[in-house]
N, C-alpha and C. Protein backbone atom coordinates (compact mmCIF):
# COMPACT_ATOMS: atom_id res chain seq x y z
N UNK A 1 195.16 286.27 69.86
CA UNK A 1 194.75 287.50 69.23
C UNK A 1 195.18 288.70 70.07
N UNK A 2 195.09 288.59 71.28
CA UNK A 2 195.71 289.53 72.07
C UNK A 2 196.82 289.80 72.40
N UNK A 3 198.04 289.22 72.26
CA UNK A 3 199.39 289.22 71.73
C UNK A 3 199.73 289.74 70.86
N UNK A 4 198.90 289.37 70.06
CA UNK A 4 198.98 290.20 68.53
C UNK A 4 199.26 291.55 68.65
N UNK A 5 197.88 292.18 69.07
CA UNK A 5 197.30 293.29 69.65
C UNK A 5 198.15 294.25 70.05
N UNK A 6 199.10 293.53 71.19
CA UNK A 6 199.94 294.31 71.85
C UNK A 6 201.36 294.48 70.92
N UNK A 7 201.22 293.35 70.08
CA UNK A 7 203.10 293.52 69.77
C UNK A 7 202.81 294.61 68.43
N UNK A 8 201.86 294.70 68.11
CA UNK A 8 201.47 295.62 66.81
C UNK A 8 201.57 297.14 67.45
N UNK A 9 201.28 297.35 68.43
CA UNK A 9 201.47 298.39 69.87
C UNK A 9 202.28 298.44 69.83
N UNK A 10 203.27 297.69 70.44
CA UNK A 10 204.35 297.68 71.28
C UNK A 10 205.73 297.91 70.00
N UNK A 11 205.57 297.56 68.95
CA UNK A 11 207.13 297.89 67.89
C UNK A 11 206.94 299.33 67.78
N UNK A 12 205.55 299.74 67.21
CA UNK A 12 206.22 301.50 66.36
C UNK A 12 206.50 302.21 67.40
N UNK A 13 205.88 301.78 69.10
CA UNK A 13 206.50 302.71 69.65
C UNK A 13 207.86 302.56 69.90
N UNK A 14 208.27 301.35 70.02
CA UNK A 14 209.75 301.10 70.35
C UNK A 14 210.71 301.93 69.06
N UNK A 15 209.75 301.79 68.00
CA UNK A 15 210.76 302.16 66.84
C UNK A 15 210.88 303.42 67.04
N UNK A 16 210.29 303.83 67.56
CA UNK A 16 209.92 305.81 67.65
C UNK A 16 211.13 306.18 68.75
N UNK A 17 211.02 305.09 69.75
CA UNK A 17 211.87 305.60 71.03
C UNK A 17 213.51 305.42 70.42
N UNK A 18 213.95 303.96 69.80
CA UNK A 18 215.07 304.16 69.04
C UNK A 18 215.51 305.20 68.28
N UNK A 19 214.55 305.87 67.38
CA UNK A 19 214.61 306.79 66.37
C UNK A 19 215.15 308.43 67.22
N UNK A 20 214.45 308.64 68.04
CA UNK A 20 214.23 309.39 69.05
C UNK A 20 215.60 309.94 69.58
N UNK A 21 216.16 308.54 70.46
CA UNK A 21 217.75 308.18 70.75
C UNK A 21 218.64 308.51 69.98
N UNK A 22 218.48 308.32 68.91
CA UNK A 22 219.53 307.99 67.60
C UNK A 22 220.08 309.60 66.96
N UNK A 23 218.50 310.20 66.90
CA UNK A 23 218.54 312.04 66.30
C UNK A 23 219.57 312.11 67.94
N UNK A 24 219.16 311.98 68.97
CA UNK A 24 219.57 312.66 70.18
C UNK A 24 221.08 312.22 70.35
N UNK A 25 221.55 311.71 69.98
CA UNK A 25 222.89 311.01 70.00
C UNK A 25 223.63 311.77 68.64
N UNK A 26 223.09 311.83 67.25
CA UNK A 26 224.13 312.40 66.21
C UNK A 26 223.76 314.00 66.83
N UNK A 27 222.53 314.25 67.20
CA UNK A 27 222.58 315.75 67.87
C UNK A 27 224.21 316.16 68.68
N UNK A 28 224.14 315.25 69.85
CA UNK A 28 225.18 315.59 70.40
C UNK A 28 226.92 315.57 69.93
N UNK A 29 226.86 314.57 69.18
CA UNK A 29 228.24 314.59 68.29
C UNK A 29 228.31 315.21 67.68
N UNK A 30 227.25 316.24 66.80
CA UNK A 30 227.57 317.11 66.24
C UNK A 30 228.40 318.20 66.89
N UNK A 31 227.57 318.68 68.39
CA UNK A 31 227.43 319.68 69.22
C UNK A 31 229.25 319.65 69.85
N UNK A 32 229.50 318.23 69.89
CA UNK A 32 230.74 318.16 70.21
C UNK A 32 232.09 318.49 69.59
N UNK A 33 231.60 318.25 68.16
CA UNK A 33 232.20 318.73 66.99
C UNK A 33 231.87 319.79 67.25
N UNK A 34 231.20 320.62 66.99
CA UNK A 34 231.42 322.26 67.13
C UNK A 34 231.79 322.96 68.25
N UNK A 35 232.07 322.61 69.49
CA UNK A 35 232.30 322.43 70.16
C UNK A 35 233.46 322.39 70.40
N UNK A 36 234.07 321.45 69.95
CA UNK A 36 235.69 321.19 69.78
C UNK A 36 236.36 321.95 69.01
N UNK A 37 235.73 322.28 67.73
CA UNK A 37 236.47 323.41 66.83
C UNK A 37 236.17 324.76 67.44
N UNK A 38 235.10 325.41 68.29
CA UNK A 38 235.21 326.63 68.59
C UNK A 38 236.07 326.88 69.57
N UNK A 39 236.68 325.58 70.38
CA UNK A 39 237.43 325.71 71.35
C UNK A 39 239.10 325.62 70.79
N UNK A 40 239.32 325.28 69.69
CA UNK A 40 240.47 325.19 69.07
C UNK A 40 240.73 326.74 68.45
N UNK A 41 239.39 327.13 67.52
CA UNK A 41 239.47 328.72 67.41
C UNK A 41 240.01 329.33 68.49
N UNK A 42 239.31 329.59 69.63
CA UNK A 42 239.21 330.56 71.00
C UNK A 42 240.71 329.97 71.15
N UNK A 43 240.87 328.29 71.22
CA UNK A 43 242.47 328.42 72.28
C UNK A 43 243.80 328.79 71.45
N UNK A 44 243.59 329.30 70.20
CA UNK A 44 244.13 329.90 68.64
C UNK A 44 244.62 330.83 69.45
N UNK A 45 243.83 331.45 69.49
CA UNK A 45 243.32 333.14 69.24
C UNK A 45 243.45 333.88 70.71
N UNK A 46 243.61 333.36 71.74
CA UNK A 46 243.29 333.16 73.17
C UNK A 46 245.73 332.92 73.13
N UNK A 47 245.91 331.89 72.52
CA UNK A 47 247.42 331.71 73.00
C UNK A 47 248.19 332.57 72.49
N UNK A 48 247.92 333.50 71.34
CA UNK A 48 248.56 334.56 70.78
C UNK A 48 249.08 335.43 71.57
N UNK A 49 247.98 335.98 72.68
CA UNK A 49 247.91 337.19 73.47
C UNK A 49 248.55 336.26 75.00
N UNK A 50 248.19 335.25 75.75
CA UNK A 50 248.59 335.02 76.65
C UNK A 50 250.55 333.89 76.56
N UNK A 51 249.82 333.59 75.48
CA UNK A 51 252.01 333.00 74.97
C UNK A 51 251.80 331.55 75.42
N UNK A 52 250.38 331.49 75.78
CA UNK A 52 250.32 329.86 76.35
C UNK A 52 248.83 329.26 75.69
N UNK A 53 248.92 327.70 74.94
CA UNK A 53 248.29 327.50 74.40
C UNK A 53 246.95 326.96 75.12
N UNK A 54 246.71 327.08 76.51
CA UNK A 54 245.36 326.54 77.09
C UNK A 54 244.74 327.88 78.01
N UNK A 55 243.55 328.03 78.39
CA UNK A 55 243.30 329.20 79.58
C UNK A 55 243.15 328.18 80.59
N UNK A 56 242.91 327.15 80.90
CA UNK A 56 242.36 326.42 82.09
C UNK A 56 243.05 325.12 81.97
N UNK A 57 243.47 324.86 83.19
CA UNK A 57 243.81 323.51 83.06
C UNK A 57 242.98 322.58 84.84
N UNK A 58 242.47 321.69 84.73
CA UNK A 58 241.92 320.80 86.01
C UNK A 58 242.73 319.93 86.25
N UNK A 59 243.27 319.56 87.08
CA UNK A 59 243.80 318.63 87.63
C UNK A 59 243.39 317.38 88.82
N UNK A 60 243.01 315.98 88.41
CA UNK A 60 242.56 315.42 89.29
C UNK A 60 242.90 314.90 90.57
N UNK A 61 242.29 315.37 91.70
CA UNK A 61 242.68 315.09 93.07
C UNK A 61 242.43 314.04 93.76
N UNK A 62 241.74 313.37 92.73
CA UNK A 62 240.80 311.90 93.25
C UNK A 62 242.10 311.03 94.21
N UNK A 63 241.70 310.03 95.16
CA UNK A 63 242.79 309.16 95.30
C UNK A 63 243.78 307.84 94.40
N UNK A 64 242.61 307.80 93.41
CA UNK A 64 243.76 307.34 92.57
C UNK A 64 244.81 308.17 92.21
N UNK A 65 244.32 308.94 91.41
CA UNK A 65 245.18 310.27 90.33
C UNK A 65 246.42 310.83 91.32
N UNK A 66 246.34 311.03 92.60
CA UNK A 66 246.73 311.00 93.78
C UNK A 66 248.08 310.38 93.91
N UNK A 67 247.81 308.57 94.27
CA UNK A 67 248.07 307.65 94.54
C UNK A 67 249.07 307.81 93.14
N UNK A 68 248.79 308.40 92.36
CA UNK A 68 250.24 308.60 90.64
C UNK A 68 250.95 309.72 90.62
N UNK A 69 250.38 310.76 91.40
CA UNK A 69 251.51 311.43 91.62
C UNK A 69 250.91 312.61 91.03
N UNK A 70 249.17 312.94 90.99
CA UNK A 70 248.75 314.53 90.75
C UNK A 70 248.82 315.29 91.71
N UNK A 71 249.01 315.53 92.86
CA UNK A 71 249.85 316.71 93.61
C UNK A 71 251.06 317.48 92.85
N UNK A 72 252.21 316.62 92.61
CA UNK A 72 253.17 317.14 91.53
C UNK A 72 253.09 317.82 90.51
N UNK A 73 251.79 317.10 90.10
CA UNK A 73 251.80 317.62 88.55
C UNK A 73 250.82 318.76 88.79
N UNK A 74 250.19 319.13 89.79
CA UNK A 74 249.39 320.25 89.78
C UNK A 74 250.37 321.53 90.43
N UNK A 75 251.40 321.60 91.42
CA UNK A 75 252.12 322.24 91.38
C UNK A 75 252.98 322.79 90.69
N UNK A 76 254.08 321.61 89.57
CA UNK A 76 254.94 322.06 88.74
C UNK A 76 253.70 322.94 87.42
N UNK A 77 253.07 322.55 87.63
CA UNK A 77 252.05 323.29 85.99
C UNK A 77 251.63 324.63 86.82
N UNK A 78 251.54 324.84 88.09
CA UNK A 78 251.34 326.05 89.00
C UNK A 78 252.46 327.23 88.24
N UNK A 79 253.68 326.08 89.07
CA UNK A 79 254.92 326.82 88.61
C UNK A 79 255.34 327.08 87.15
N UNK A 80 255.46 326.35 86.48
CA UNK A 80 255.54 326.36 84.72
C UNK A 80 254.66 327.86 84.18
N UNK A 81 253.17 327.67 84.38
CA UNK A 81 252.20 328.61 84.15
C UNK A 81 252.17 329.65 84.92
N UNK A 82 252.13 330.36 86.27
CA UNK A 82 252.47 331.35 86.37
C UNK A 82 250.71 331.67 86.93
N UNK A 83 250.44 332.98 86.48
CA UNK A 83 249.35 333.50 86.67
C UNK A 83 248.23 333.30 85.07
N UNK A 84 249.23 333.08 84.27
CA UNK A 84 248.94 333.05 82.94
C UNK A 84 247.90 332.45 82.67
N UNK A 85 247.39 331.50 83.44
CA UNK A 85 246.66 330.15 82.83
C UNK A 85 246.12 329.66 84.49
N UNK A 86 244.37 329.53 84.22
CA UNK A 86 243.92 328.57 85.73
C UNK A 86 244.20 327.53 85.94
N UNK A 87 244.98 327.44 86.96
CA UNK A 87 245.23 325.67 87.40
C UNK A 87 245.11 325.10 88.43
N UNK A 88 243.75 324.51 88.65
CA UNK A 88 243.15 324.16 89.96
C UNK A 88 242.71 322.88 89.81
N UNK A 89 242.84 322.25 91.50
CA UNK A 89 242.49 320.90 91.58
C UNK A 89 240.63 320.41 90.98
N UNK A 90 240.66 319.42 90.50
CA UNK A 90 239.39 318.48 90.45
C UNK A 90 239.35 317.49 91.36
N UNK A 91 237.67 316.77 91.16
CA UNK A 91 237.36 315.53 91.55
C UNK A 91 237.18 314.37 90.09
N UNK A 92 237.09 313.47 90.38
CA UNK A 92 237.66 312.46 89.87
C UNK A 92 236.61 312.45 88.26
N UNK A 93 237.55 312.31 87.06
CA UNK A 93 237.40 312.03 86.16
C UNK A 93 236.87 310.71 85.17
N UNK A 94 237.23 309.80 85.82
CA UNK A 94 236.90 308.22 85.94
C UNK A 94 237.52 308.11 85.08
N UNK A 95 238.57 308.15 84.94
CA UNK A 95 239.61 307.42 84.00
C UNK A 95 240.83 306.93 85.20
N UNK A 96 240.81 306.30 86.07
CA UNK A 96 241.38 306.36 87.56
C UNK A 96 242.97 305.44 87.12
N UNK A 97 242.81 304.86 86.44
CA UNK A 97 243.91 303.92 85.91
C UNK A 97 245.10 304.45 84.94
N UNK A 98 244.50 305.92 84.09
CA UNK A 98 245.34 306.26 83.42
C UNK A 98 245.83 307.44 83.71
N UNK A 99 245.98 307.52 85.22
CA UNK A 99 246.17 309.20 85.75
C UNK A 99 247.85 309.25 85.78
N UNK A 100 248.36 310.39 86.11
CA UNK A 100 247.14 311.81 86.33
C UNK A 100 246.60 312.25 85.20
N UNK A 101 245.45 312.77 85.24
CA UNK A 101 244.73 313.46 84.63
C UNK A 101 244.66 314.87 85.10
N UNK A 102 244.02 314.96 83.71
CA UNK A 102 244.22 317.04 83.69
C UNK A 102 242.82 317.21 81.97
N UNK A 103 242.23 317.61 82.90
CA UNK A 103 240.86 318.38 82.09
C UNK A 103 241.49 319.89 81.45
N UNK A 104 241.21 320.27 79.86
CA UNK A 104 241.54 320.77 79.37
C UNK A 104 240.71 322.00 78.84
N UNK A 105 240.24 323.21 79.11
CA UNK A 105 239.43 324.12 78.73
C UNK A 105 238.13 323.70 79.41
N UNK A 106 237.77 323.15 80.42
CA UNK A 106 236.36 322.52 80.72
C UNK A 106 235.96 321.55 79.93
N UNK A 107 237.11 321.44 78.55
CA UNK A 107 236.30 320.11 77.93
C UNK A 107 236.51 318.61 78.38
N UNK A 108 234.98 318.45 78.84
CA UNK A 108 235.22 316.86 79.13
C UNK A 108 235.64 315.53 77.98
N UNK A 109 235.99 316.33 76.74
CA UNK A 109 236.38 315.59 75.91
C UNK A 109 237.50 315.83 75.21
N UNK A 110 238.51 316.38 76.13
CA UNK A 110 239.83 316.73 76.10
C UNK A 110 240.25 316.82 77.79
N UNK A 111 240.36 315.41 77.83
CA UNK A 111 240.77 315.03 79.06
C UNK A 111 242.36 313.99 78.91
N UNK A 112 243.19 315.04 79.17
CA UNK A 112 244.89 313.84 79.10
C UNK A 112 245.28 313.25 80.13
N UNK A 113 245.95 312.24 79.80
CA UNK A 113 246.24 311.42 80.63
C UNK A 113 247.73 310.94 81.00
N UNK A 114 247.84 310.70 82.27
CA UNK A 114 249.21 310.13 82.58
C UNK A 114 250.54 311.40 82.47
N UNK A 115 249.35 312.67 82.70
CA UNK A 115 250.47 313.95 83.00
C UNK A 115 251.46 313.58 84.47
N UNK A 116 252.76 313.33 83.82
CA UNK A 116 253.89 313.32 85.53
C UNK A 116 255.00 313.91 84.62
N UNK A 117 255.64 313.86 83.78
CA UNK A 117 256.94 314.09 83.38
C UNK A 117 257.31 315.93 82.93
N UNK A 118 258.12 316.65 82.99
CA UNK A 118 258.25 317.80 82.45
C UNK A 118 257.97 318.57 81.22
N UNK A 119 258.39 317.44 80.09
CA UNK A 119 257.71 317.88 78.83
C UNK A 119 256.59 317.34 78.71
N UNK A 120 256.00 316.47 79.31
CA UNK A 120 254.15 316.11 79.10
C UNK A 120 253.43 317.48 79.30
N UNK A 121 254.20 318.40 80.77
CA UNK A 121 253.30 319.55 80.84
C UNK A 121 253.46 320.42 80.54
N UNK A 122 254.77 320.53 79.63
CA UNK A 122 254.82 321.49 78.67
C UNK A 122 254.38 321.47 77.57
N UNK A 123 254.58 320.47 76.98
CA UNK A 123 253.31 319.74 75.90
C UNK A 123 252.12 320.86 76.00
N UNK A 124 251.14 320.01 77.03
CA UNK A 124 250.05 320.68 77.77
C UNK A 124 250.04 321.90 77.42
N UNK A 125 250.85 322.66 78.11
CA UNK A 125 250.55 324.23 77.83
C UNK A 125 251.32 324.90 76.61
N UNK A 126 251.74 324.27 75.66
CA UNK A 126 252.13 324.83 74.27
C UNK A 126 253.48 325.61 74.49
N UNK A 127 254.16 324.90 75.54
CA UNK A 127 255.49 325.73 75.99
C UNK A 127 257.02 324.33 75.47
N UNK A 128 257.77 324.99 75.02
CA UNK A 128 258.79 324.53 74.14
C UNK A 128 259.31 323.33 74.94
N UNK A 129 260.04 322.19 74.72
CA UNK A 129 260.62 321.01 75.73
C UNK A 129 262.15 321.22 75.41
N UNK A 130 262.32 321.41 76.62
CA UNK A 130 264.11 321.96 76.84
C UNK A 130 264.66 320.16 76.32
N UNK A 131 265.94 320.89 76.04
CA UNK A 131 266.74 319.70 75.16
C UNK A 131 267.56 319.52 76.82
N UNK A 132 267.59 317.52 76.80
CA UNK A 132 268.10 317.18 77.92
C UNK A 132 269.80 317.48 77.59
């Protein structure tokens, strides 16, 4: 009887704490979605006036990202970009396997990967890829 007791207890709250989770989770995907589109507006509207399609770019300094060759890629995007656009080192992204990495507007959900080649970081910054 006392088993009982408790498991009659023990579900609605569990169901409440799932329920709970669940609002708190489509909350945030929403937030990300809007989120993502106000940052596509702003980096619109933002590349018109500066001629370059990002304001910020991060670059990871971790020793993996490192160990692939983000020193390079944080200099040539120095050089490429100019004053135009922030481009400063990070700490590690945890994507360590698919570096370099480069964080995009602060969004942690526009994080690219495997930036090393010339047109990858022109890509990146919305700047044309010279014909080899």
């Amino acid at each position: 009887r006392h088993s009982k007791c408790f498991a009659m207890r023990f579900v609605p709250s569990f169901l409440l704490v799932t329920l709970f989770f669940s609002l708190g989770e489509a909350f945030q995907r929403a937030h990300a979605v809007t989120r993502s589109s106000t940052a596509l507006f702003n980096a619109a509207s933002d590349s018109e006036a500066s001629g370059f399609a990002v304001k910020k770019l991060e670059v990871c300094q971790h020793r993996h990202c490192r160990a692939l060759g983000s020193p390079k890629t944080l200099e040539r995007l120095k050089e490429l970009a100019g004053d135009a656009v922030e481009i400063c080192p990070s700490d590690c992204m945890d994507e360590c396997k698919l570096g370099p990495n480069v964080r995009v507007d602060d969004d942690a959900f526009k994080i690219k990967n495997g930036i090393k080649t010339d047109d990858d970081m022109r890509r990146l910054l919305g700047l044309p890829i010279e014909a080899a």
